[in-house]
C-alpha atoms as a PDB file:
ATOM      1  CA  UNK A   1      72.414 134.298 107.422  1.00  0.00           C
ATOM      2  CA  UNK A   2      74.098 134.008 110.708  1.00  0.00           C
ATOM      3  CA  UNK A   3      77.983 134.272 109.865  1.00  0.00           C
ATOM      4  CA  UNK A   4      78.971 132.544 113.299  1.00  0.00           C
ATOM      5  CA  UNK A   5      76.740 130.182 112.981  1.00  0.00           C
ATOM      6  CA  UNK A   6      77.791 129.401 109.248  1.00  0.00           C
ATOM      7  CA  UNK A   7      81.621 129.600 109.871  1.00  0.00           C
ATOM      8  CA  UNK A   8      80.860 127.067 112.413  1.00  0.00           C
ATOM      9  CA  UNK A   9      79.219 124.645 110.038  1.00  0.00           C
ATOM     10  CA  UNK A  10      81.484 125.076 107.847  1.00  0.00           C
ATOM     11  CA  UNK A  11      84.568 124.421 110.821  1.00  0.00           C
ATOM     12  CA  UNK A  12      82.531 121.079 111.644  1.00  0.00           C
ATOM     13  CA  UNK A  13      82.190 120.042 108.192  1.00  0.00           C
ATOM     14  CA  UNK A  14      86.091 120.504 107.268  1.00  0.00           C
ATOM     15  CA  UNK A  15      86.825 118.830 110.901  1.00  0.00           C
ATOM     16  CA  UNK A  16      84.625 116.200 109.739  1.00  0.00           C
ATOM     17  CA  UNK A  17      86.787 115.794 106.024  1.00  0.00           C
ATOM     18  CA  UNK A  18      89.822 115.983 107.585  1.00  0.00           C
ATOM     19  CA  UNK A  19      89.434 112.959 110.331  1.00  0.00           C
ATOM     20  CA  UNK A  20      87.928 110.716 107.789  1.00  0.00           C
ATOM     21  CA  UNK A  21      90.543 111.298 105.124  1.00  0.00           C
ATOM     22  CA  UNK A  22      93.349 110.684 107.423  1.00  0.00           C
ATOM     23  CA  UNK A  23      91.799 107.399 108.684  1.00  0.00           C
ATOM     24  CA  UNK A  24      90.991 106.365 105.354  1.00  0.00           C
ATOM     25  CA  UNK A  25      94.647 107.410 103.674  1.00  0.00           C
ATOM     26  CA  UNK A  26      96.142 105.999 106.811  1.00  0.00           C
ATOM     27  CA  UNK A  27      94.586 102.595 106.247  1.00  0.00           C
ATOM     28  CA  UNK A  28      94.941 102.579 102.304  1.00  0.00           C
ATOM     29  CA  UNK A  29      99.162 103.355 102.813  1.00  0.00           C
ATOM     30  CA  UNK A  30      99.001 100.670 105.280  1.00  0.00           C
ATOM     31  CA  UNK A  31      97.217  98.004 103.276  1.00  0.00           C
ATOM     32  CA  UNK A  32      99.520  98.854 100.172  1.00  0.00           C
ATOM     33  CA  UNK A  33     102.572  98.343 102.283  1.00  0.00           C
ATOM     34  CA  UNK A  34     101.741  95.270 103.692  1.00  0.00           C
ATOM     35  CA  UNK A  35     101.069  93.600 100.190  1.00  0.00           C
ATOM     36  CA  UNK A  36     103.936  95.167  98.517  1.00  0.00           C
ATOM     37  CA  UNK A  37     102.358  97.488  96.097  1.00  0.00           C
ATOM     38  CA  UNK A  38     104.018 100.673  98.053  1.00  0.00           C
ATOM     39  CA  UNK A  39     107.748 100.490  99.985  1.00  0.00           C
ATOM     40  CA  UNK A  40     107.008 102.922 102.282  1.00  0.00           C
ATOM     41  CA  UNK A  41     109.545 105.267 100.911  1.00  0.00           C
ATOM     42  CA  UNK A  42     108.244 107.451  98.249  1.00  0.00           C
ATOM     43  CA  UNK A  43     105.474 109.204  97.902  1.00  0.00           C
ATOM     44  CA  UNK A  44     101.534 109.001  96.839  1.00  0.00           C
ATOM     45  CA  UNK A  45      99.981 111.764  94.983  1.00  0.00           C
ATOM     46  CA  UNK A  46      96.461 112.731  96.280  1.00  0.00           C
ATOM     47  CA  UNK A  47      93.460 114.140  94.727  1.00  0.00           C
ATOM     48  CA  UNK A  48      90.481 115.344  96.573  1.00  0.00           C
ATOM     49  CA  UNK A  49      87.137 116.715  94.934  1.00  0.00           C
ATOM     50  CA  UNK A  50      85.213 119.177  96.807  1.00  0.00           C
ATOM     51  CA  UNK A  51      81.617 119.568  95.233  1.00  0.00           C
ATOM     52  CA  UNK A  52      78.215 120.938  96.248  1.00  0.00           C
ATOM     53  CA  UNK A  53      75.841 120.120  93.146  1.00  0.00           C
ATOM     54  CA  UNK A  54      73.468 122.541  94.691  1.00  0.00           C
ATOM     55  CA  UNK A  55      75.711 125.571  94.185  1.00  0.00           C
ATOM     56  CA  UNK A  56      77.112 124.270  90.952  1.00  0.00           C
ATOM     57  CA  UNK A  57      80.376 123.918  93.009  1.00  0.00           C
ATOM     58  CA  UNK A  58      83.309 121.227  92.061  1.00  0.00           C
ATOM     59  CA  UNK A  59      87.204 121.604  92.805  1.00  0.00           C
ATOM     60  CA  UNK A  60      89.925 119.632  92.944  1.00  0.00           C
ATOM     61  CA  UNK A  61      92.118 119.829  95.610  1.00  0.00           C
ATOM     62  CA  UNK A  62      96.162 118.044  94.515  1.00  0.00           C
ATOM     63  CA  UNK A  63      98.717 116.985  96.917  1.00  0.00           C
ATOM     64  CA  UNK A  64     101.460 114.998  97.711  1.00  0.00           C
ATOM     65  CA  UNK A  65     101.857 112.642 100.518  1.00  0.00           C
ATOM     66  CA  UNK A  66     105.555 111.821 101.584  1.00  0.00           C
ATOM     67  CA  UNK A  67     106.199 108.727 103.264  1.00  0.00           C
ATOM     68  CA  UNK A  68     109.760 108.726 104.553  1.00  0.00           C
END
């Protein structure tokens, strides 16, 4: 296995994970804002799963997200 190579996958994958949550959490704050469900104050909690069912491989990942 080429380590560079693989580190860079794995830097392109994560890259990858990180724009698309943002857009998607982004949008999903947004959406609950506008039709009341959040007031833009609090906070959310988040869960992401991280799995690879070839390697047998599932973690979750828990967060908060502030919004003031």
């Amino acid at each position: 296995m080429d380590e560079d190579v693989f580190n860079m996958q794995i830097r392109k994958f994560l890259k990858n994970v990180g724009v698309t949550s943002q857009r998607e959490i982004e949008g999903a704050i947004r959406a609950a804002i506008d039709d009341g469900r959040l007031s833009g104050d609090g906070s959310v909690k988040a869960k992401v799963t991280l799995q690879i069912e070839e390697l047998g491989l599932s973690t979750d990942i828990n967060g908060e997200i502030d919004l003031a």
